[in-house]
C-alpha atoms as a PDB file:
ATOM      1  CA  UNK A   1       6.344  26.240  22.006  1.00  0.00           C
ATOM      2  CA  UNK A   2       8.319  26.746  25.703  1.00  0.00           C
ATOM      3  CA  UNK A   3       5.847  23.057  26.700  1.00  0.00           C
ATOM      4  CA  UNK A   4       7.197  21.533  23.446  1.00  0.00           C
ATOM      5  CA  UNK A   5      10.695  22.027  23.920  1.00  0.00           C
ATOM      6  CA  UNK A   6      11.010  24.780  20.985  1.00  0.00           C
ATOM      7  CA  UNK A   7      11.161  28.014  22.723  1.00  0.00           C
ATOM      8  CA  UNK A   8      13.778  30.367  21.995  1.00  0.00           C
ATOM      9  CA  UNK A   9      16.108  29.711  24.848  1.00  0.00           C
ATOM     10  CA  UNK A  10      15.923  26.095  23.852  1.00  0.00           C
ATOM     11  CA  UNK A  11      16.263  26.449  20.451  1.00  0.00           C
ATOM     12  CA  UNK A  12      19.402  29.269  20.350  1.00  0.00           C
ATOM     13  CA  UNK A  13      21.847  26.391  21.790  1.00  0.00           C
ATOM     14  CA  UNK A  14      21.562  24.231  18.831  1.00  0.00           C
ATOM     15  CA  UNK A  15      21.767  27.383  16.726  1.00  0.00           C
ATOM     16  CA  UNK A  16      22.640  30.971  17.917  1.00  0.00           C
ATOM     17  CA  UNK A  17      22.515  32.933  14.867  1.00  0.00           C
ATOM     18  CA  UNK A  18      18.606  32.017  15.032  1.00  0.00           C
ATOM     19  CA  UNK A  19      15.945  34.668  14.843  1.00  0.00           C
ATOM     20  CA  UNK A  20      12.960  33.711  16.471  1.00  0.00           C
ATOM     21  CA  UNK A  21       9.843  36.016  15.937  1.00  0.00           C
ATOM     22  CA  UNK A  22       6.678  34.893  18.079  1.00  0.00           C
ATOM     23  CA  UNK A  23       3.237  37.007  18.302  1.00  0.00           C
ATOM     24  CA  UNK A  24       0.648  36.779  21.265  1.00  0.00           C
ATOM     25  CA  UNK A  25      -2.102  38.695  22.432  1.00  0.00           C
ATOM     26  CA  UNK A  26      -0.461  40.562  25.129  1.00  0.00           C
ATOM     27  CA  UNK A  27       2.883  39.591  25.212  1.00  0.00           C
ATOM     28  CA  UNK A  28       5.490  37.128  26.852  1.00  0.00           C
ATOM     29  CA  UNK A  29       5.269  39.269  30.176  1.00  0.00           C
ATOM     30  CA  UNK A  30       3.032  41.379  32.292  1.00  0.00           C
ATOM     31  CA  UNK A  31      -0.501  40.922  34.090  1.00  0.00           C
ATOM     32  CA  UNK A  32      -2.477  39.808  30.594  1.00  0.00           C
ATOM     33  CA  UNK A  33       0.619  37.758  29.400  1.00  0.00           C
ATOM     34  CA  UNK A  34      -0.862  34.618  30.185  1.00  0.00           C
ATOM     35  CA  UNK A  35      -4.698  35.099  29.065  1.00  0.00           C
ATOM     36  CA  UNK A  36      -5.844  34.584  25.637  1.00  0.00           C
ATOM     37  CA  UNK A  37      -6.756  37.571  24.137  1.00  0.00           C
ATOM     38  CA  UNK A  38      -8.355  38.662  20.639  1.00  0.00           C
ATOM     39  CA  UNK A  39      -8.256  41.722  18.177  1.00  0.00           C
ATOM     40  CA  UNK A  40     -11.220  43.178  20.296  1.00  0.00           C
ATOM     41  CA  UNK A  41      -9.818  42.513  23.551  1.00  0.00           C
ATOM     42  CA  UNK A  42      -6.320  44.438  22.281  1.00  0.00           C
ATOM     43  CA  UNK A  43      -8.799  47.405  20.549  1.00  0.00           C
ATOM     44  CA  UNK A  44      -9.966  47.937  23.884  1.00  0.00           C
ATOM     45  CA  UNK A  45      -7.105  47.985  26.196  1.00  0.00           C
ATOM     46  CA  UNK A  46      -5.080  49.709  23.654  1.00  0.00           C
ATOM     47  CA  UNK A  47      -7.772  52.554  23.724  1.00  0.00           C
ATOM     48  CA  UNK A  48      -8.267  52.336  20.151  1.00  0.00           C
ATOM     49  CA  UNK A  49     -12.079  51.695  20.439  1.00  0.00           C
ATOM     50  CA  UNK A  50     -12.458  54.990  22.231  1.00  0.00           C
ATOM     51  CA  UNK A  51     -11.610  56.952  19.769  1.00  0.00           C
ATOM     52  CA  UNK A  52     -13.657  55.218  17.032  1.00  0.00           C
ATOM     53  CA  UNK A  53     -17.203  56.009  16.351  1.00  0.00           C
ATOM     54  CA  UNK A  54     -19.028  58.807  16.824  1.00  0.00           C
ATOM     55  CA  UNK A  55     -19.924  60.723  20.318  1.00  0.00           C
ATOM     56  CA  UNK A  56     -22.884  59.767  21.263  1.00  0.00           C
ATOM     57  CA  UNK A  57     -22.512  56.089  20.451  1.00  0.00           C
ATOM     58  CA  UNK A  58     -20.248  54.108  22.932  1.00  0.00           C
ATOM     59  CA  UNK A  59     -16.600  52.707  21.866  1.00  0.00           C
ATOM     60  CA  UNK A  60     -16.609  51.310  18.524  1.00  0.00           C
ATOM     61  CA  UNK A  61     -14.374  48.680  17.053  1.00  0.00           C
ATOM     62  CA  UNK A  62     -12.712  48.821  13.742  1.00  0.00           C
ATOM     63  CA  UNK A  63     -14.718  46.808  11.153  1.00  0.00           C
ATOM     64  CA  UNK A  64     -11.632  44.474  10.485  1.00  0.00           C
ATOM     65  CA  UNK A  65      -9.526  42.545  12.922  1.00  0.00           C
ATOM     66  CA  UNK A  66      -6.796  45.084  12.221  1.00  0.00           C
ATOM     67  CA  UNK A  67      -3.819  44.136  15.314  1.00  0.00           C
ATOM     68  CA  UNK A  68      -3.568  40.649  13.706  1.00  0.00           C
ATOM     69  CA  UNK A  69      -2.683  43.000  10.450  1.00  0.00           C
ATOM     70  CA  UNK A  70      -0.562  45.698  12.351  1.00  0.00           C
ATOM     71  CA  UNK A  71       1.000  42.854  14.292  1.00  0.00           C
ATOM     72  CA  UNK A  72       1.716  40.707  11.653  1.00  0.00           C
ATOM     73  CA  UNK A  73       3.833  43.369   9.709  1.00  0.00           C
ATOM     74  CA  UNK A  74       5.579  44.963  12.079  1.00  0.00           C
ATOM     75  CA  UNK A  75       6.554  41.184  12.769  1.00  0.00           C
ATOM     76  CA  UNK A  76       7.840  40.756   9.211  1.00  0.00           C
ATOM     77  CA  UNK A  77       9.446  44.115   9.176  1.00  0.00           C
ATOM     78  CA  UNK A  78      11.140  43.033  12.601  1.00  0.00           C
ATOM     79  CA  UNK A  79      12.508  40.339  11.172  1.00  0.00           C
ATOM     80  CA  UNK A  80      13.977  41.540   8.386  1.00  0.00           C
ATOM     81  CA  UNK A  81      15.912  43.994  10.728  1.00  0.00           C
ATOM     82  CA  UNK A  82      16.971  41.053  12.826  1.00  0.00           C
ATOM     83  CA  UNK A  83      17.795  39.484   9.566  1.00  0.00           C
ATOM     84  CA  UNK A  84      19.945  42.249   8.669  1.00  0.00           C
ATOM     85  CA  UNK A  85      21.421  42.640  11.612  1.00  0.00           C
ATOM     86  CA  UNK A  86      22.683  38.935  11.971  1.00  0.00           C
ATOM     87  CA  UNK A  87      24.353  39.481   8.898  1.00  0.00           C
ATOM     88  CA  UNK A  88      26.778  42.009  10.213  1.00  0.00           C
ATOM     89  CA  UNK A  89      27.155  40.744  13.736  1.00  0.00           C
ATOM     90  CA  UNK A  90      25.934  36.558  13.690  1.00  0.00           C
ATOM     91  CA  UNK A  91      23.512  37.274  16.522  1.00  0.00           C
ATOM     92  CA  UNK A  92      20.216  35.968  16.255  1.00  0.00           C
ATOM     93  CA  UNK A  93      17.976  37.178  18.422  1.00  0.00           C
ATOM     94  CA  UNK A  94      13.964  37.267  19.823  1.00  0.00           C
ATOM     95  CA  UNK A  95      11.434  39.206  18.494  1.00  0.00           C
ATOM     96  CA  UNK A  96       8.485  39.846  20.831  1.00  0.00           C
ATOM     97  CA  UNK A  97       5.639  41.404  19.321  1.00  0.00           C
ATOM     98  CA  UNK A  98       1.685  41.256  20.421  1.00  0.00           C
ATOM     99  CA  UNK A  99      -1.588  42.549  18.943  1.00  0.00           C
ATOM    100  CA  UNK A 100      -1.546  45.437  21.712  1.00  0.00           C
ATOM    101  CA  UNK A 101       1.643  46.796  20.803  1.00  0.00           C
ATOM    102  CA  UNK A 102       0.701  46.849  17.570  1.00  0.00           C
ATOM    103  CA  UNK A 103      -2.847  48.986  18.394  1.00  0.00           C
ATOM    104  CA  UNK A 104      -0.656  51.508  20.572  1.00  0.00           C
ATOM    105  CA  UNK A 105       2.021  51.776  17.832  1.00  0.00           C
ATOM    106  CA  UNK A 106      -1.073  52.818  15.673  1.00  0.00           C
ATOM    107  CA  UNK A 107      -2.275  55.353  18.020  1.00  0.00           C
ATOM    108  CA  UNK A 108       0.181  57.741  16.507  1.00  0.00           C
ATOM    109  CA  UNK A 109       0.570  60.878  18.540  1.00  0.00           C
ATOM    110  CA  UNK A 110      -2.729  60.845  20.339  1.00  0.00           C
ATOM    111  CA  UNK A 111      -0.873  59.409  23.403  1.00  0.00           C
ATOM    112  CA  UNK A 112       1.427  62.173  23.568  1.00  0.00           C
ATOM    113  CA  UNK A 113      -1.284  64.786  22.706  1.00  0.00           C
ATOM    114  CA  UNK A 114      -2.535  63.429  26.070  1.00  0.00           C
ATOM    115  CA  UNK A 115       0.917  63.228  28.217  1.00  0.00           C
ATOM    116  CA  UNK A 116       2.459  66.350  26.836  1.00  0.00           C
ATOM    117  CA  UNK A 117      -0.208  68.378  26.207  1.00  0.00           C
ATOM    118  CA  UNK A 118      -3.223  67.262  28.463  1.00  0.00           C
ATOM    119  CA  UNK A 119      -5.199  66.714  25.431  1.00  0.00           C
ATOM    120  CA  UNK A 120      -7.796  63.669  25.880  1.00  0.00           C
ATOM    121  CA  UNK A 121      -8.907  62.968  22.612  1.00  0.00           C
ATOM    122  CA  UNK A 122     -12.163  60.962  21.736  1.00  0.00           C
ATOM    123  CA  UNK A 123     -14.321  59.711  19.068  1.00  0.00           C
ATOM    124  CA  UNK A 124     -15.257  62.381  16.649  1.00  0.00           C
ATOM    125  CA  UNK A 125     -17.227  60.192  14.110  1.00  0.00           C
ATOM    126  CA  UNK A 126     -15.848  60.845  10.058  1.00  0.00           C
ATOM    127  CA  UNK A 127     -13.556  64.144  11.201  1.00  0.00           C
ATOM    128  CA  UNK A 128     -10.093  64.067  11.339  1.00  0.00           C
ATOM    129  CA  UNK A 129      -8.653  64.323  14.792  1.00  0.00           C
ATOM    130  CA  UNK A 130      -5.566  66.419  12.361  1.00  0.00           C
ATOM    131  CA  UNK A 131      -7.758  69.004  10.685  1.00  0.00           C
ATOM    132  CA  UNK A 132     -10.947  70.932  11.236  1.00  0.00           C
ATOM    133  CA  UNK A 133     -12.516  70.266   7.333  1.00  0.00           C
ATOM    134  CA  UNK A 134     -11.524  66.317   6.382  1.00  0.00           C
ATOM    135  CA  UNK A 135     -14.485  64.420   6.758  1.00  0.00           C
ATOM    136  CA  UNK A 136     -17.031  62.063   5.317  1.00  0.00           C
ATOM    137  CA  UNK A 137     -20.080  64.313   4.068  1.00  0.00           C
ATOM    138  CA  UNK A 138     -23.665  62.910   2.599  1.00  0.00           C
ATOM    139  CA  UNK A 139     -24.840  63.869  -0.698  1.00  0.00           C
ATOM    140  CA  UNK A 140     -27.937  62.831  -2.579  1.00  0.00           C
ATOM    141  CA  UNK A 141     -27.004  59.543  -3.539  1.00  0.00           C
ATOM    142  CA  UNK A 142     -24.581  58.045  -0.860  1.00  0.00           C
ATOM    143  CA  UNK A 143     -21.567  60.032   0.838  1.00  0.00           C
ATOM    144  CA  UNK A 144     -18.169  61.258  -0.144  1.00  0.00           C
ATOM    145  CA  UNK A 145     -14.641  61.517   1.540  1.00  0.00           C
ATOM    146  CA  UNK A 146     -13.371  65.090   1.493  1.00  0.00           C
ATOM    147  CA  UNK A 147     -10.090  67.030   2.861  1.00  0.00           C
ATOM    148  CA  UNK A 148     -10.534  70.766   2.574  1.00  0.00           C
ATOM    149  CA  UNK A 149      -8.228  72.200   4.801  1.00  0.00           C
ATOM    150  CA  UNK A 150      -4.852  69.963   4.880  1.00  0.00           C
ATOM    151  CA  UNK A 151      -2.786  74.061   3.720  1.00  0.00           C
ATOM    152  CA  UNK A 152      -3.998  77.036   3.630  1.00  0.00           C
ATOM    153  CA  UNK A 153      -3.664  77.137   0.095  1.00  0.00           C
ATOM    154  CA  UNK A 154      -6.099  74.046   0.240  1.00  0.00           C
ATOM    155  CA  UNK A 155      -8.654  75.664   1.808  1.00  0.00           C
ATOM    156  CA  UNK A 156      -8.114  78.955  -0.103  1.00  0.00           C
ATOM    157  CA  UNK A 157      -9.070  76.591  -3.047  1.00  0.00           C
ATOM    158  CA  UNK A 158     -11.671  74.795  -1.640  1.00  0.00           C
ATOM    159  CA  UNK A 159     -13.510  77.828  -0.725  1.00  0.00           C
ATOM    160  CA  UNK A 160     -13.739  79.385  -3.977  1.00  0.00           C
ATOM    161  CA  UNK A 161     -14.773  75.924  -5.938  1.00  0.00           C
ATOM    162  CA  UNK A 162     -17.903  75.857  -3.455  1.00  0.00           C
ATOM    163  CA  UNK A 163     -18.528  79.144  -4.140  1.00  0.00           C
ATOM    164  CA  UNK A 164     -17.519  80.581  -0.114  1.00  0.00           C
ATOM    165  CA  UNK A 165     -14.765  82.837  -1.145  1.00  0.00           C
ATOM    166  CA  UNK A 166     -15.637  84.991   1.903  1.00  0.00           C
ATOM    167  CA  UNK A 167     -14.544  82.322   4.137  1.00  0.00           C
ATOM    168  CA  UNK A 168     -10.797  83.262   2.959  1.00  0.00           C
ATOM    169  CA  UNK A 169     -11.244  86.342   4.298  1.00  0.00           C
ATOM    170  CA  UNK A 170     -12.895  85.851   7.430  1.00  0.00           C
ATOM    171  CA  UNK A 171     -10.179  85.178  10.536  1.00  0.00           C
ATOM    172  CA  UNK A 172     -12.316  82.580  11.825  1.00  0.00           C
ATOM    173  CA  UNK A 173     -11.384  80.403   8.905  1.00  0.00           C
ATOM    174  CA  UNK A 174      -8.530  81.721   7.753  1.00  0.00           C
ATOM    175  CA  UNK A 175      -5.720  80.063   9.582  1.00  0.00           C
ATOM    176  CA  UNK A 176      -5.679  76.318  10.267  1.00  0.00           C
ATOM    177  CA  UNK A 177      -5.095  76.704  13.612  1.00  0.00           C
ATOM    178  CA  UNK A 178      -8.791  78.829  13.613  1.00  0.00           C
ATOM    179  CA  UNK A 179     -10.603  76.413  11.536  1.00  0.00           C
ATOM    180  CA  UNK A 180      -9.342  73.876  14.144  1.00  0.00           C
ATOM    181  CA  UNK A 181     -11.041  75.258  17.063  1.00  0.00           C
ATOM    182  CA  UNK A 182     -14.545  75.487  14.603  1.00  0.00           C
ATOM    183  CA  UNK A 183     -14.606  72.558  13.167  1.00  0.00           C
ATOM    184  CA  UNK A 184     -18.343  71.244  13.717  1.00  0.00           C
ATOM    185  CA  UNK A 185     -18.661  74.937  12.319  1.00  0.00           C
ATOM    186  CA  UNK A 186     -17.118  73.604   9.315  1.00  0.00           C
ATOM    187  CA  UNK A 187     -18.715  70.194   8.937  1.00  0.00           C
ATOM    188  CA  UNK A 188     -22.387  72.089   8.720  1.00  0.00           C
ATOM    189  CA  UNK A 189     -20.719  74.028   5.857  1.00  0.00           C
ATOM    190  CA  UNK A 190     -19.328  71.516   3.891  1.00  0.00           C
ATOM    191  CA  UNK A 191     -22.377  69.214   4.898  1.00  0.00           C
ATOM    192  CA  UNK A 192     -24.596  71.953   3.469  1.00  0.00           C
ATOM    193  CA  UNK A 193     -22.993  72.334   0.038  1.00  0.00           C
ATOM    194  CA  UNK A 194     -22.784  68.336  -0.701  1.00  0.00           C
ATOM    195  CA  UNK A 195     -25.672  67.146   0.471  1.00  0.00           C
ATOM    196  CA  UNK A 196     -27.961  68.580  -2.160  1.00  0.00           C
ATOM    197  CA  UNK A 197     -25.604  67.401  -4.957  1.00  0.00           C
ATOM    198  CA  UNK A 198     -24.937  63.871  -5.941  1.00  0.00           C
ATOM    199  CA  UNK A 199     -21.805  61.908  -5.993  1.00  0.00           C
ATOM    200  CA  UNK A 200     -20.920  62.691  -9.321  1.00  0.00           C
ATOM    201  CA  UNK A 201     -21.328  66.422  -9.045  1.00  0.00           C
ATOM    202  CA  UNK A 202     -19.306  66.725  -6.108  1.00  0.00           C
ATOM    203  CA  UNK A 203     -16.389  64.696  -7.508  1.00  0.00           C
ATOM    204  CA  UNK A 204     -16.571  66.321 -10.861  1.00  0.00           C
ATOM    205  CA  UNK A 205     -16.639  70.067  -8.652  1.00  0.00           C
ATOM    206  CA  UNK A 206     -13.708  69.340  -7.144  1.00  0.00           C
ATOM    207  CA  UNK A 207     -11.486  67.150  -9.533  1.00  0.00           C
ATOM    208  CA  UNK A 208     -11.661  70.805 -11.425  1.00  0.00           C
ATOM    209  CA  UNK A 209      -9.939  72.262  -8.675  1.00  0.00           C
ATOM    210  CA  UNK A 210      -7.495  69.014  -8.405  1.00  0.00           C
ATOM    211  CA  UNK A 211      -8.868  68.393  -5.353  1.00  0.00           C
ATOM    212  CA  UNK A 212      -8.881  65.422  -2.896  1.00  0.00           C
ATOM    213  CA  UNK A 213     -12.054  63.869  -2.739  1.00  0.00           C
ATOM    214  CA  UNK A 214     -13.414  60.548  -3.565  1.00  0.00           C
ATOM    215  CA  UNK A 215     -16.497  58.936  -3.216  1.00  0.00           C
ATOM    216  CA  UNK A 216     -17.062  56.633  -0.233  1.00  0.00           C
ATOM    217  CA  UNK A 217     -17.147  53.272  -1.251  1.00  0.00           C
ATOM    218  CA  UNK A 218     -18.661  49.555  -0.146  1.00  0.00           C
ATOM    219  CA  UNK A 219     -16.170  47.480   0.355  1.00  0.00           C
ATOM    220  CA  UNK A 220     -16.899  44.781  -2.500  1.00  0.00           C
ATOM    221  CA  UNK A 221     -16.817  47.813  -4.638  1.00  0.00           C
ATOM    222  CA  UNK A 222     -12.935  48.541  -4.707  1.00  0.00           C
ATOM    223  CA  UNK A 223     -11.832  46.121  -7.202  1.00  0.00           C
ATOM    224  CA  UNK A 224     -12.825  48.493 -10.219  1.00  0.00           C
ATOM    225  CA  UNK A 225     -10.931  51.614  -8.723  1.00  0.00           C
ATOM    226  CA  UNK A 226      -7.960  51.713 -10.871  1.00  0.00           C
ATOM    227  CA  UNK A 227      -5.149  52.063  -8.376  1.00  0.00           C
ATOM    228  CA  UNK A 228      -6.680  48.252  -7.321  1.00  0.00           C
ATOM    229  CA  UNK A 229      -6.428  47.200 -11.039  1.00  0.00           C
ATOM    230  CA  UNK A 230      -3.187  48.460 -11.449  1.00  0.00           C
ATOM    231  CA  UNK A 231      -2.146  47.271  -8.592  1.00  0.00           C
ATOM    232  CA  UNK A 232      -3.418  43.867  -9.106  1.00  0.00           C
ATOM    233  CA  UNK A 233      -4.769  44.276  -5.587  1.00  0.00           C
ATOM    234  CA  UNK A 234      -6.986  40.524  -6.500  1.00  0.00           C
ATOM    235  CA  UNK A 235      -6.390  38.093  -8.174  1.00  0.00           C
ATOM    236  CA  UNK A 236      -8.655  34.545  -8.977  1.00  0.00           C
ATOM    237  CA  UNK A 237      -7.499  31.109  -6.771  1.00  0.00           C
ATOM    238  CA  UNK A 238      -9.132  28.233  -6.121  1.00  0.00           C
ATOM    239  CA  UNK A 239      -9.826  25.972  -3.076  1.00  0.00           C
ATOM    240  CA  UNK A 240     -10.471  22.680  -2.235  1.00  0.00           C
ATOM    241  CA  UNK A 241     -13.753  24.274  -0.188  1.00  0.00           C
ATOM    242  CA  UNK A 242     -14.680  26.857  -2.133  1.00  0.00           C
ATOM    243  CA  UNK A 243     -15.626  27.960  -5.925  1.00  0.00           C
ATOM    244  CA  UNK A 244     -13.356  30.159  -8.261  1.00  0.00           C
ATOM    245  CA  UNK A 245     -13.802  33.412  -6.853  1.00  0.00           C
ATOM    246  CA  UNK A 246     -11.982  36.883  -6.514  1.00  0.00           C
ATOM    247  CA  UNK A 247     -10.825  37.714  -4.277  1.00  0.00           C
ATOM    248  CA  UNK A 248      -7.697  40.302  -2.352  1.00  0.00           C
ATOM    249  CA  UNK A 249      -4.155  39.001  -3.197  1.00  0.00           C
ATOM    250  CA  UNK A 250      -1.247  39.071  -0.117  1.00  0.00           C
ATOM    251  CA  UNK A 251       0.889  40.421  -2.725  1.00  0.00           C
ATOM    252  CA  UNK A 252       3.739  42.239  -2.144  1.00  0.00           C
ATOM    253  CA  UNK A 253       4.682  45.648  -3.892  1.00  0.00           C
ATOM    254  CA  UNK A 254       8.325  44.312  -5.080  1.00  0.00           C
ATOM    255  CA  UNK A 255       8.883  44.716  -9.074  1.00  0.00           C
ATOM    256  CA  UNK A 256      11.466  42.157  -9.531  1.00  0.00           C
ATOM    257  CA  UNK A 257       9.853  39.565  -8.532  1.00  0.00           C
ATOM    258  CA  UNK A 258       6.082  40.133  -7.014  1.00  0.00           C
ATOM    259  CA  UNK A 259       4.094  37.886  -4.973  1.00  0.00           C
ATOM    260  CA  UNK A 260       1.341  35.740  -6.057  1.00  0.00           C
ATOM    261  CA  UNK A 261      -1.113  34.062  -4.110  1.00  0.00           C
ATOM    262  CA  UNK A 262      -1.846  30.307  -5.110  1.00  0.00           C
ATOM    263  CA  UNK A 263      -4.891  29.774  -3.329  1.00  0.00           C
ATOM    264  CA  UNK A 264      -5.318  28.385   0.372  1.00  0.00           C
ATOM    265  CA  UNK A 265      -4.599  24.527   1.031  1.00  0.00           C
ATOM    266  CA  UNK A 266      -6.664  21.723   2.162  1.00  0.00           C
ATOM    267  CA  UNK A 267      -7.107  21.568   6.132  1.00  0.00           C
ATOM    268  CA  UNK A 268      -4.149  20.153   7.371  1.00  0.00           C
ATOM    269  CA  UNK A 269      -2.287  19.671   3.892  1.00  0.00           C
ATOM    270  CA  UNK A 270       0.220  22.284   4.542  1.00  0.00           C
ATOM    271  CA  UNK A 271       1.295  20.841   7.899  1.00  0.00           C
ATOM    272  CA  UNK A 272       1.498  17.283   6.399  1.00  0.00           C
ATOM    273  CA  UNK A 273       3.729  18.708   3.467  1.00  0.00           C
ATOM    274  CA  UNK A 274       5.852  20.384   5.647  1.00  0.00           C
ATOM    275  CA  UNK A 275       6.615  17.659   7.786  1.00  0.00           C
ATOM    276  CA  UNK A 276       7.158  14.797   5.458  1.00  0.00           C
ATOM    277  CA  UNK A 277      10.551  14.724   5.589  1.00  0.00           C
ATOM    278  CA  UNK A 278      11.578  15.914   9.285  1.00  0.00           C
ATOM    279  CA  UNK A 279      15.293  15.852  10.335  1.00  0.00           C
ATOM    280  CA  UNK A 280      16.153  12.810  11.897  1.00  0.00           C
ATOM    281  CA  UNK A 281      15.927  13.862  15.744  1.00  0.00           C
ATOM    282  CA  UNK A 282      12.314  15.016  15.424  1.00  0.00           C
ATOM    283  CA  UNK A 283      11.085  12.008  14.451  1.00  0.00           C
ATOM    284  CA  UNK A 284      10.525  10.667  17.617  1.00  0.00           C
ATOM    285  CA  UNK A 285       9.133  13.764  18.647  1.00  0.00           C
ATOM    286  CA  UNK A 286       6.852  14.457  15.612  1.00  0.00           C
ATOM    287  CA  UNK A 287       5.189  10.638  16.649  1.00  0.00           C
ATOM    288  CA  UNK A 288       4.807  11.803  19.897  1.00  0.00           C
ATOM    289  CA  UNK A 289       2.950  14.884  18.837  1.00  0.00           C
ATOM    290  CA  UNK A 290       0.757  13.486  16.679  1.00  0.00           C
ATOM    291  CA  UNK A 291      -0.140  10.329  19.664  1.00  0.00           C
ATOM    292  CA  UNK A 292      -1.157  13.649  21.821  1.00  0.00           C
ATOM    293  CA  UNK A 293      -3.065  15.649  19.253  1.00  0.00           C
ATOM    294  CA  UNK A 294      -0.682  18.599  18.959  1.00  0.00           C
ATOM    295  CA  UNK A 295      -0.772  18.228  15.253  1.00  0.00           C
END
């Protein structure tokens, strides 16, 4: 946008109560500012890959492309701050964001386990880096997601509906600072008790119990969960390119007056629509674009 003319400098002369919002790969400053860069690239550096996957396999990357997620709504969050803002001061202002701040705003505390405590954390496959008994367990017909030991009282609970009691008792297990230090202890007991069952069983067990568990699920399979249908989490569009089909909605949660998604556009329709009518000193500049291929 700076080669065009429309950076924000530029831009905040003709109109200072404008807030600008931009996202790159690795920002407007720094070694990597000028490379491209890509979800992977920011999983990476961030150090998010590193603690994804299991131990014995190397770094692992998330299965979706989630900075350009993170990034993208701590962008729209930022602007409706600077938004805010303007409204009691005037100011307009930049917003900087990029895909790698958005991967080491999602590292939560493991960066200051690390500085403050000397804690290097790494992959630890389906167990919570938080507790010693949350975990993805097999049983006899696929796998289930299970947390055991967020309380105490949790565990106490747990215990009992699997029929371990005795682990109450025992001070190995009985604090959640002890369960902590066993924890691949604990896997190989909840491991044990759900892998002869089957989905079903385990999820009936432990919804006796109100207890959090759900069966682990593909990801076409989520539109029948009811929080999705509630939710309207999808919703039917169609496109010039492709057939009716279902698919996620970028909906938002407000009541008043939700979001719907109308399907995507023809290439290059949106960009024509929005440009039809350009103000008047653009004109010359919008011909000029379009002689050099920039849209």
């Amino acid at each position: 946008m700076e080669r065009l003319g429309l950076g924000y400098e530029d831009l905040k002369q003709v109109n200072p109560r404008l807030v600008y919002a931009s996202i790159t790969a690795f920002g407007q400053s720094g070694p990597y500012a000028a490379q491209r860069g890509y979800d992977m690239l920011a999983q990476a550096i961030s150090g998010y890959m590193s603690i994804t996957g299991f131990p014995e396999h190397p770094p692992t990357r998330s299965g979706q492309s989630i900075s350009d997620y993170y990034a993208g709504m701590l962008c729209a969050f930022s602007i409706m701050s600077a938004l805010h803002y303007r409204d009691r001061s005037g100011k307009g202002q930049r917003i900087d964001l990029a895909l790698l701040d958005s991967l080491l705003i999602a590292l939560d505390n493991l960066g200051e386990r690390y500085t403050v405590g000397g804690e290097l954390l790494t992959r630890a496959g389906n167990v919570s880096f938080a507790g010693s008994s949350s975990g993805v367990y097999p049983t006899t017909d696929g796998h289930v997601a299970v947390v055991a030991g967020a309380s105490n009282a949790v565990w106490k609970r747990f215990c009992e509906l699997i029929g371990r009691a005795d682990l109450v008792r025992d001070p190995g297990f009985a604090t959640a600072a002890a369960r902590r230090d066993r924890r691949d202890e604990i896997a190989g007991i909840i491991h044990g008790w759900t892998s002869g069952r089957s989905k079903a069983e385990v999820v009936d067990t432990l919804t006796a119990g109100a207890f959090r568990r759900r069966p682990s699920t593909t990801s076409p399979r989520w539109s029948p969960i009811p929080r999705c249908r509630r939710a309207r989490c999808s919703s039917r569009s169609t496109t010039p390119s492709t057939d009716r089909s279902r698919r996620r909605a970028r909906r938002s949660s407000c009541r008043r007056r939700p979001a719907r998604s109308a399907g995507s556009p023809a290439a290059g329709r949106a960009q024509r629509g929005g440009l039809r009518r350009p103000a008047r000193p653009l004109r010359d500049d919008l011909a000029r674009w379009r002689e050099a291929g920039v849209i």
